[in-house]
Protein backbone atom coordinates (compact mmCIF):
# COMPACT_ATOMS: atom_id res chain seq x y z
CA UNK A 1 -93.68 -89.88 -74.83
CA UNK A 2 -93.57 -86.03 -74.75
CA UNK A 3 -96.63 -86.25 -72.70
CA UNK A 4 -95.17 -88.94 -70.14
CA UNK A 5 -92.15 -86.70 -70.36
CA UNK A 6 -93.57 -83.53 -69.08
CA UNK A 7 -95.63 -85.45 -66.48
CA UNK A 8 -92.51 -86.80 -64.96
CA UNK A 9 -90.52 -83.17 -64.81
CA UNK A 10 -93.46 -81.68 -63.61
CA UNK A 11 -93.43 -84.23 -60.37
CA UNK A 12 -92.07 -82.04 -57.63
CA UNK A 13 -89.48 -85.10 -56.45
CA UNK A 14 -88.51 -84.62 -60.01
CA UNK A 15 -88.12 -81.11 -60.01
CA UNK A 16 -86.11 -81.99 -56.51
CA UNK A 17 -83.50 -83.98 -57.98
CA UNK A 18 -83.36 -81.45 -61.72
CA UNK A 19 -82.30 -78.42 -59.32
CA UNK A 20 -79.78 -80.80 -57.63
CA UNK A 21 -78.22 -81.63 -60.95
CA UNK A 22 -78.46 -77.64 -62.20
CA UNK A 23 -76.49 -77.06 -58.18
CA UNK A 24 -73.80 -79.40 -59.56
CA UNK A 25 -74.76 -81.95 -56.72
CA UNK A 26 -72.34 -85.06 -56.82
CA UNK A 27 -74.91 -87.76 -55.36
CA UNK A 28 -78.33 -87.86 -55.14
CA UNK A 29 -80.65 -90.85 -54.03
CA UNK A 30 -83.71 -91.94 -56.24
CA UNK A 31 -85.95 -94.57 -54.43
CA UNK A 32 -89.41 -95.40 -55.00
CA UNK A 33 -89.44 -96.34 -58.57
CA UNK A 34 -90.14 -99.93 -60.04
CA UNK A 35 -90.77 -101.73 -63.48
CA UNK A 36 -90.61 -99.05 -66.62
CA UNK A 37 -90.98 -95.83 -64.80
CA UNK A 38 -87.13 -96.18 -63.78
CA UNK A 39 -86.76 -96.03 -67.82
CA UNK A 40 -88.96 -93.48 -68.33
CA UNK A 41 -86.64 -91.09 -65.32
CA UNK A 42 -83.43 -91.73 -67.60
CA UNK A 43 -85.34 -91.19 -70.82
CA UNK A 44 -87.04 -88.05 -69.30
CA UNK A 45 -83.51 -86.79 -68.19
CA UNK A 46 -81.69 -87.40 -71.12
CA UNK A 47 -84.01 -84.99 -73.25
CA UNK A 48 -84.29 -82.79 -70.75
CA UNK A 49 -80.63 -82.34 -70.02
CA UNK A 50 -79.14 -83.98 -73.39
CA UNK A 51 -76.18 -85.21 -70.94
CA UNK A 52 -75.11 -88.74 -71.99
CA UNK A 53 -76.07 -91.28 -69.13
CA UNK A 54 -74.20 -94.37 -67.86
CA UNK A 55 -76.58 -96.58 -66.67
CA UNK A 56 -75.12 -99.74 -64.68
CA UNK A 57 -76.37 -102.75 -64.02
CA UNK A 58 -75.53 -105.72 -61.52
CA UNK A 59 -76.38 -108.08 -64.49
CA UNK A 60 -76.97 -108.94 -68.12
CA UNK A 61 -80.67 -109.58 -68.08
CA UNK A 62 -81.27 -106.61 -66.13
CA UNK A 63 -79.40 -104.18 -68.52
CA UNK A 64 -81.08 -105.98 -71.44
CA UNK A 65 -84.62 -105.26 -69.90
CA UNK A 66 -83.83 -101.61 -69.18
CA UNK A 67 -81.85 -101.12 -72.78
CA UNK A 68 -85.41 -102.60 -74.62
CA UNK A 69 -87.84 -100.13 -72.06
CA UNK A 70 -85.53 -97.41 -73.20
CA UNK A 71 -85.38 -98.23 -77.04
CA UNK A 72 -89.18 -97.48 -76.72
CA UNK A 73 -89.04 -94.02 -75.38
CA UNK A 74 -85.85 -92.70 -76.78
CA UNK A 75 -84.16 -92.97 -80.51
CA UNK A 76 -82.72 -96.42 -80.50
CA UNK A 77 -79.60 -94.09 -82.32
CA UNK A 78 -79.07 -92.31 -78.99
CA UNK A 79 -79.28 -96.05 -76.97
CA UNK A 80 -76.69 -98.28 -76.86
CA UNK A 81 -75.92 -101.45 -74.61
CA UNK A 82 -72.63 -103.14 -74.28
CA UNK A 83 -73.31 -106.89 -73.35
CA UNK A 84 -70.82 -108.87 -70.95
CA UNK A 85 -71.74 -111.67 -69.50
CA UNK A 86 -70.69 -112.26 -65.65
CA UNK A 87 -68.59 -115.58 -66.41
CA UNK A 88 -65.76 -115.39 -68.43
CA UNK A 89 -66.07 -119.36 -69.10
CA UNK A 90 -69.38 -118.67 -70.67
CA UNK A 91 -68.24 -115.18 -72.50
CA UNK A 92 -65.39 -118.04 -74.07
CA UNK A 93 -68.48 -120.73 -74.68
CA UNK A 94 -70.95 -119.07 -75.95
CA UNK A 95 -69.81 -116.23 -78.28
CA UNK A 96 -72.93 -114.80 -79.36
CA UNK A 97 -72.33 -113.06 -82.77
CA UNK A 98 -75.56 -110.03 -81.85
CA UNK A 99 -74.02 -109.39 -78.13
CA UNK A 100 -70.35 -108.71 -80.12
CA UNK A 101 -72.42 -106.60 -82.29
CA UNK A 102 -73.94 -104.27 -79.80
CA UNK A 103 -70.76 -104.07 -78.27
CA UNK A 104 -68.48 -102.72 -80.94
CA UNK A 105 -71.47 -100.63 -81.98
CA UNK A 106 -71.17 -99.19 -78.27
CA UNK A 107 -67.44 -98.48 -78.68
CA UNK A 108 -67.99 -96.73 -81.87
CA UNK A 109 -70.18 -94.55 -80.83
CA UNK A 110 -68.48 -94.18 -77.09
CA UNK A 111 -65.08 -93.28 -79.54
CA UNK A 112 -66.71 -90.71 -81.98
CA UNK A 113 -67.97 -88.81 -78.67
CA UNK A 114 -71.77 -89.42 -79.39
CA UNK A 115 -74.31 -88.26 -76.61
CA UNK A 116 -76.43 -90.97 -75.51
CA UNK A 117 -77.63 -93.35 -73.02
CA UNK A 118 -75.27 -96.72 -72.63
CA UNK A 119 -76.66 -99.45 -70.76
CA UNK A 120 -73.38 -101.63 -69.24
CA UNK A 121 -73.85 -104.55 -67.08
CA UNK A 122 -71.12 -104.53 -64.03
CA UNK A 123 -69.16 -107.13 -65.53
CA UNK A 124 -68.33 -104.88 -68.28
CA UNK A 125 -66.82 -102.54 -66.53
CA UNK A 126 -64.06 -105.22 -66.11
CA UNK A 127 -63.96 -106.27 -69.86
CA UNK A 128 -60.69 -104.19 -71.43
CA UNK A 129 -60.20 -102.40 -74.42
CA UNK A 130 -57.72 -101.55 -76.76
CA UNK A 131 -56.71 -97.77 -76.09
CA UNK A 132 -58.88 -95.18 -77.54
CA UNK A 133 -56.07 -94.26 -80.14
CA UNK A 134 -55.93 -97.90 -81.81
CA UNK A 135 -59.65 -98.11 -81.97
CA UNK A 136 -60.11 -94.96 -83.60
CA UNK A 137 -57.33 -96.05 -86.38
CA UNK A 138 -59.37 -99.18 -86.95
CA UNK A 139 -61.90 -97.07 -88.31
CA UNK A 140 -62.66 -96.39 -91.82
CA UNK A 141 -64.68 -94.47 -94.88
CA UNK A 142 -64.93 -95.46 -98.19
CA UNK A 143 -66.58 -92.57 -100.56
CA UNK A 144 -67.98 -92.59 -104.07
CA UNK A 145 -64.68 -91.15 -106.32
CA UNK A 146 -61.92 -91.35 -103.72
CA UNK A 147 -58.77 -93.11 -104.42
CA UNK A 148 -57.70 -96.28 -102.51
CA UNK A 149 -54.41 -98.51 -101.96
CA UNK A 150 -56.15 -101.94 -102.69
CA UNK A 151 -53.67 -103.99 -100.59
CA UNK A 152 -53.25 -101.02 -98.31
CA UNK A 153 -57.33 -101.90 -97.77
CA UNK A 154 -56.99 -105.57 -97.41
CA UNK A 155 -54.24 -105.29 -94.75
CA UNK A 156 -56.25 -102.73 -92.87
CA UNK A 157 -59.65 -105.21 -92.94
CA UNK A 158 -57.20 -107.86 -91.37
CA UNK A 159 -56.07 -105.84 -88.62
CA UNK A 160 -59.47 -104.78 -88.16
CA UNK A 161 -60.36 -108.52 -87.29
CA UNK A 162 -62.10 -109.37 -90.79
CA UNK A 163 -61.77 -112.83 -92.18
CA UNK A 164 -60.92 -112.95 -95.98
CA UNK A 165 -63.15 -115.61 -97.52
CA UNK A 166 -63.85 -116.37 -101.21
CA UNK A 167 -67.72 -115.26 -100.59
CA UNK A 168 -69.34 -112.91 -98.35
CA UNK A 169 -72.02 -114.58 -96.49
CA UNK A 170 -71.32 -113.80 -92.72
CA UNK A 171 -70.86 -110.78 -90.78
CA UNK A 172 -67.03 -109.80 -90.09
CA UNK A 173 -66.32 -111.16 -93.36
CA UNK A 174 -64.85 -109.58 -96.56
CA UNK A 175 -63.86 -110.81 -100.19
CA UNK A 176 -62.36 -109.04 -103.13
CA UNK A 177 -62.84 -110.57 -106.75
CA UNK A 178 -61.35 -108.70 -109.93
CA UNK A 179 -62.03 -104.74 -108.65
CA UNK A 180 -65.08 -105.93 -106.09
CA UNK A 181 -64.80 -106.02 -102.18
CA UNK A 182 -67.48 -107.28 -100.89
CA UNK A 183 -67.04 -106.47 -97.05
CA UNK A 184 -69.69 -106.91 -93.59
CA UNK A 185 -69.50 -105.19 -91.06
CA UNK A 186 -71.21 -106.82 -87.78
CA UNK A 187 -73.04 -103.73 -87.69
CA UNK A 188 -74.82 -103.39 -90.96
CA UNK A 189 -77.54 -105.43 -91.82
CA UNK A 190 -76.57 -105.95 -94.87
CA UNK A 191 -73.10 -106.46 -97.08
CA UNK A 192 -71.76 -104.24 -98.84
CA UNK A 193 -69.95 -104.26 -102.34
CA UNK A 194 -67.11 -101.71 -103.71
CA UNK A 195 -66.54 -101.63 -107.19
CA UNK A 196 -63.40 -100.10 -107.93
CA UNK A 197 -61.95 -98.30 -111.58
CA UNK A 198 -58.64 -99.42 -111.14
CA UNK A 199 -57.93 -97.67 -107.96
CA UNK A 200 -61.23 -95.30 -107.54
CA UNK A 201 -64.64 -96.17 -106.00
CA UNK A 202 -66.78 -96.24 -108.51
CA UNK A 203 -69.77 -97.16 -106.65
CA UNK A 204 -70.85 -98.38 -103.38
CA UNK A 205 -74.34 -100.91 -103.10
CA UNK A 206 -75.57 -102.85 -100.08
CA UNK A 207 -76.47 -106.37 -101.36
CA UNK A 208 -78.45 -109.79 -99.98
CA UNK A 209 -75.70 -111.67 -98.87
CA UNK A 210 -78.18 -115.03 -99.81
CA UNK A 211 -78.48 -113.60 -103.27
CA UNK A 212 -75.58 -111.47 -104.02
CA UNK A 213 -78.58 -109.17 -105.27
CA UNK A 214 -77.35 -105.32 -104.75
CA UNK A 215 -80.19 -103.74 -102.73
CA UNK A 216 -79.73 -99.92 -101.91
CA UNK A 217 -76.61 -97.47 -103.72
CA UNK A 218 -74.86 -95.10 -101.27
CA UNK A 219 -72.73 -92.17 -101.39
CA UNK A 220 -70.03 -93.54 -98.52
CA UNK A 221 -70.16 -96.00 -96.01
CA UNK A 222 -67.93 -96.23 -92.62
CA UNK A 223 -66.47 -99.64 -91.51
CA UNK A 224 -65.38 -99.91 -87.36
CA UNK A 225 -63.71 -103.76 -86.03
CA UNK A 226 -64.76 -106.56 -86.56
CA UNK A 227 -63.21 -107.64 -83.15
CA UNK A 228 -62.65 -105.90 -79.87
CA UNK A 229 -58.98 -107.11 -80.00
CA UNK A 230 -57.06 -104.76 -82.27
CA UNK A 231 -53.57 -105.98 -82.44
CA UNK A 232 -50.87 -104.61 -84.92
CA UNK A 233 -47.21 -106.18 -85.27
CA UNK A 234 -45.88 -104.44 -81.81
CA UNK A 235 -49.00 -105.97 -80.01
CA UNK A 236 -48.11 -109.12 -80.47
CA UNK A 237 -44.44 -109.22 -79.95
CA UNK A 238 -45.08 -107.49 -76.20
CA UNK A 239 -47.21 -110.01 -75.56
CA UNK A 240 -46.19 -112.78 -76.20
CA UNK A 241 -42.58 -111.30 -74.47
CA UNK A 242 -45.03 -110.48 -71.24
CA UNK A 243 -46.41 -114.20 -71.79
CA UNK A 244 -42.95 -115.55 -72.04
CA UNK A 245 -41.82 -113.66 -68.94
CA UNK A 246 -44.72 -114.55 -66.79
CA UNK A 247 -44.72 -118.56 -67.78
CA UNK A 248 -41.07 -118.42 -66.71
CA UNK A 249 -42.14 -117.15 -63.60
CA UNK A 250 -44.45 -119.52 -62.84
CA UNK A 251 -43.18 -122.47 -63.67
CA UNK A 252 -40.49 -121.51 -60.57
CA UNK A 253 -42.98 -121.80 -58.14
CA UNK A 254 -44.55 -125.00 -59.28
CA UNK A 255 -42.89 -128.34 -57.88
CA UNK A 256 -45.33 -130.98 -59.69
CA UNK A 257 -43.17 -131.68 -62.64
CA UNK A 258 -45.74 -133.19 -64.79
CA UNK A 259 -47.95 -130.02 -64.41
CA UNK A 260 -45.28 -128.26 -65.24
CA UNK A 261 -44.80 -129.64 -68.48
CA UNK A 262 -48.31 -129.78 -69.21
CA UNK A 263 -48.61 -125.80 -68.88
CA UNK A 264 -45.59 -125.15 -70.16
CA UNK A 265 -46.59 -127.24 -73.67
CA UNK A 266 -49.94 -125.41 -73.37
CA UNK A 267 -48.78 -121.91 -72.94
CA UNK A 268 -45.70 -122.49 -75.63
CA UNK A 269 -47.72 -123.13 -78.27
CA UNK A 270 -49.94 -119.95 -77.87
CA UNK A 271 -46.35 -117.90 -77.12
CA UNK A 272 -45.58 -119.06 -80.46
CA UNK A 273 -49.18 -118.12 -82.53
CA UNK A 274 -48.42 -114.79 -80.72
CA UNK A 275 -44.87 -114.57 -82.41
CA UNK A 276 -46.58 -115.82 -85.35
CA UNK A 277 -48.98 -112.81 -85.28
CA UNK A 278 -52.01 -115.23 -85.20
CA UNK A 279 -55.11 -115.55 -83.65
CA UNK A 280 -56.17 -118.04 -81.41
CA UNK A 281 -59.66 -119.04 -79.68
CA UNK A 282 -58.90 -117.49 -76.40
CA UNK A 283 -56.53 -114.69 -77.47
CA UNK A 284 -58.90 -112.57 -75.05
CA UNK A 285 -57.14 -113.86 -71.72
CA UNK A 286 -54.10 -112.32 -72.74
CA UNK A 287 -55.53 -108.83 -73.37
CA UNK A 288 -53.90 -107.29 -70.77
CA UNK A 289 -50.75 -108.24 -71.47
CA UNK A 290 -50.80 -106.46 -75.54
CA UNK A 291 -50.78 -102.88 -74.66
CA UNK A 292 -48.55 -100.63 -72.76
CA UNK A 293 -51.81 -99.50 -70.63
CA UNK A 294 -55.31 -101.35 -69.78
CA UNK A 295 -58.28 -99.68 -70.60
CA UNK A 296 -62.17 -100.01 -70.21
CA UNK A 297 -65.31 -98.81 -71.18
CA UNK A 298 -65.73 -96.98 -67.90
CA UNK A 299 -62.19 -95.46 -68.41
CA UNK A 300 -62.62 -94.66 -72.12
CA UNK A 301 -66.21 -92.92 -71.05
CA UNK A 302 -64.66 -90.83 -68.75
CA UNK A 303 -62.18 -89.57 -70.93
CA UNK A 304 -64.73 -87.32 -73.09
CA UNK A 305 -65.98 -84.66 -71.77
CA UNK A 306 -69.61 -85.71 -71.84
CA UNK A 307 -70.55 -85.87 -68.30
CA UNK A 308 -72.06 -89.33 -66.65
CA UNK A 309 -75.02 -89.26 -65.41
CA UNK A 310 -76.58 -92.09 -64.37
CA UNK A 311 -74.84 -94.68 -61.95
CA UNK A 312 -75.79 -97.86 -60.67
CA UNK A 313 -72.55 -99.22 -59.52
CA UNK A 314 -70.26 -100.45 -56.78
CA UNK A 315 -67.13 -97.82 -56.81
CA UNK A 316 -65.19 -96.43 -53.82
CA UNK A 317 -67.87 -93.34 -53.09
CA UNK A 318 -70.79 -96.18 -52.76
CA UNK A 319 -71.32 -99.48 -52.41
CA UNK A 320 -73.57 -101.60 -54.93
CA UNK A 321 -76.37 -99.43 -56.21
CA UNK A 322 -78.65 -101.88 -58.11
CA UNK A 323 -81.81 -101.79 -60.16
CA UNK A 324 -83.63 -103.78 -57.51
CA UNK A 325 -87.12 -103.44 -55.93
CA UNK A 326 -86.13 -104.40 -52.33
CA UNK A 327 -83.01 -103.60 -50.20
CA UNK A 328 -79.90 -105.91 -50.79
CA UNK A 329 -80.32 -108.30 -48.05
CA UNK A 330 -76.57 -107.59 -45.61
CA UNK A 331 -75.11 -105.03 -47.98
CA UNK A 332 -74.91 -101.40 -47.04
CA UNK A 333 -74.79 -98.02 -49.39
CA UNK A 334 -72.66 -95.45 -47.87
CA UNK A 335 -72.07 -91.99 -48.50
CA UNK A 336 -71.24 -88.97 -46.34
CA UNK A 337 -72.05 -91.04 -43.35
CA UNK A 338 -75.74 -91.75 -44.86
CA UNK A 339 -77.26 -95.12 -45.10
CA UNK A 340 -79.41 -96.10 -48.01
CA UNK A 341 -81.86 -98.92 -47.73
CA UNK A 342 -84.45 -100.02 -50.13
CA UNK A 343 -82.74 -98.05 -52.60
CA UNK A 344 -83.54 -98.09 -56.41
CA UNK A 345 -80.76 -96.12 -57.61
CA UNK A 346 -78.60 -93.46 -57.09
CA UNK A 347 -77.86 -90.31 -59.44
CA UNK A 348 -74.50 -89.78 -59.54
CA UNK A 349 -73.13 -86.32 -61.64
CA UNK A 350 -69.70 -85.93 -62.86
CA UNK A 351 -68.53 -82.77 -62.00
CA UNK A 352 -65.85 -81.88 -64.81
């Protein structure tokens, strides 16, 4: 890698566009590159500026190509992808348990301000987020010795989105028997059980959720959501008072009577799982309606003061910018009065 590395810096177009990010230029155009190599530009950037990089995609597969071709040049710790699929119907179908993984993973890290590449696919620019300051209060340590409220701990893995069962054997799942809690996270590997002297840790082991077997004794462990929808008490009353508000809204528009019943049985009964405080399948349609402000990854990335590299993206500076080999049939990129054609992407630096 360090030899690939060098070879790429030491290309004079390379050296072009590493003096245009050193002059603080906005935009600069990249063409020519295809397969790997464009992963092996980002990777070579990234250690040679150690500025985290937002790299965009116009689709899932595509960011899940370039987030493996990275994972082989750069520390997989310092790569991270946030999967969205394109369809929300199919996000709702087929809720794959490894692409909510690398997600929350993402949001960690994007949350504790680490420096890294993250690989989003367009469509999850549009996916919202609880605000920054409810994530990071979902967020907890445990320690060897420290003292903990046992119900205050329980509560907290609920609002987290963990689902108390009588045996760990699933990720996003947690237990507690006698002065064990067994909890696991959907980004560990592997379980881990708590065992508690009265109300101090007295030791923390990662176990074989098959076998209950302990496998490996640490020091402290840290445990983010379990869910991407963080709701406390408050959450749920405004929305299902924004539901409430909106149905009644609708329905005045609507002369079919019989649809009107039918959507007004549909959307009462998820009003009242919402007054309830409770969960439902498809609580995710509602998320904008829960907090007093929507945010995004995009938003929450811009927020830190690590500066964005890496675009490939459809905003109001440029128009669709997308890994792609050959020019996008009709559509145009734009900037400054240029045109760019056969484009492969387009290095975009924040300028804080």
């Amino acid at each position: 890698m360090i030899g690939l590395r060098h070879a790429i810096l030491d290309n004079k177009e390379m050296k072009s566009v590493m003096q245009g990010l050193d002059q603080r230029l906005r935009e600069q155009l990249v063409a020519g590159l295809s397969g790997s190599s464009r992963a092996l530009m980002m990777a070579a950037l990234y250690k040679d500026t150690e500025r985290t990089q937002l790299v965009i995609t116009h689709n899932l597969f595509q960011a899940q190509k370039i987030y493996e071709d990275l994972q082989e040049l750069v520390s997989s710790q310092n790569v991270f992808l946030y999967p969205v699929n394109e369809l929300m119907a199919a996000e709702i179908a087929v809720a794959s348990p490894e692409l909510k993984a690398q997600r929350l993973e993402a949001v960690n890290s994007l949350s504790q301000g680490k420096k890294g590449i993250y690989v989003v696919p367009v469509a999850g620019l549009r996916r919202l987020l609880p605000p920054p300051d409810v994530w990071k209060a979902c967020q907890l340590t445990l320690a060897t010795g420290s003292d903990v409220d046992v119900a205050d701990l329980l509560a907290k893995l609920i609002q987290m989105g963990y689902e108390r069962v009588g045996m760990v054997s699933a990720p996003g799942e947690f237990s507690m028997r006698g002065g064990i809690v067994d909890i696991y996270p959907l980004t560990e590997e592997y379980p881990f059980r708590i065992e508690l002297f009265d109300t101090e840790i007295d030791s923390i082991r990662f176990f074989h959720a098959d076998t209950q077997r302990s496998n490996e004794q640490v020091e402290s462990v840290s445990i983010g959501p379990a869910t991407e929808i963080l709701l406390r008490d408050e959450h749920f009353d405004r929305g299902a008072d924004q539901l409430e508000e909106r149905l009644s809204a609708s329905l005045k528009t609507i002369k079919n009577q019989q649809l009107k019943i039918d959507i007004s049985e549909n959307i009462k009964e998820e009003i009242e799982h919402l007054r309830q405080h409770q969960r439902f399948q498809e609580i995710y349609k509602y998320m904008s309606l829960f907090y007093t402000k929507n945010y995004s990854f995009l938003i929450i990335l811009t927020k830190k003061r690590s500066s964005c590299l890496m675009k490939l993206v459809e905003s109001r500076k440029w128009l669709l910018i997308m890994i792609k080999k050959k020019a996008i049939g009709t559509r145009r990129c734009c900037s400054k009065g240029r045109l760019y054609q056969n484009y492969h992407f387009l290095i975009h630096s924040k300028i804080s």
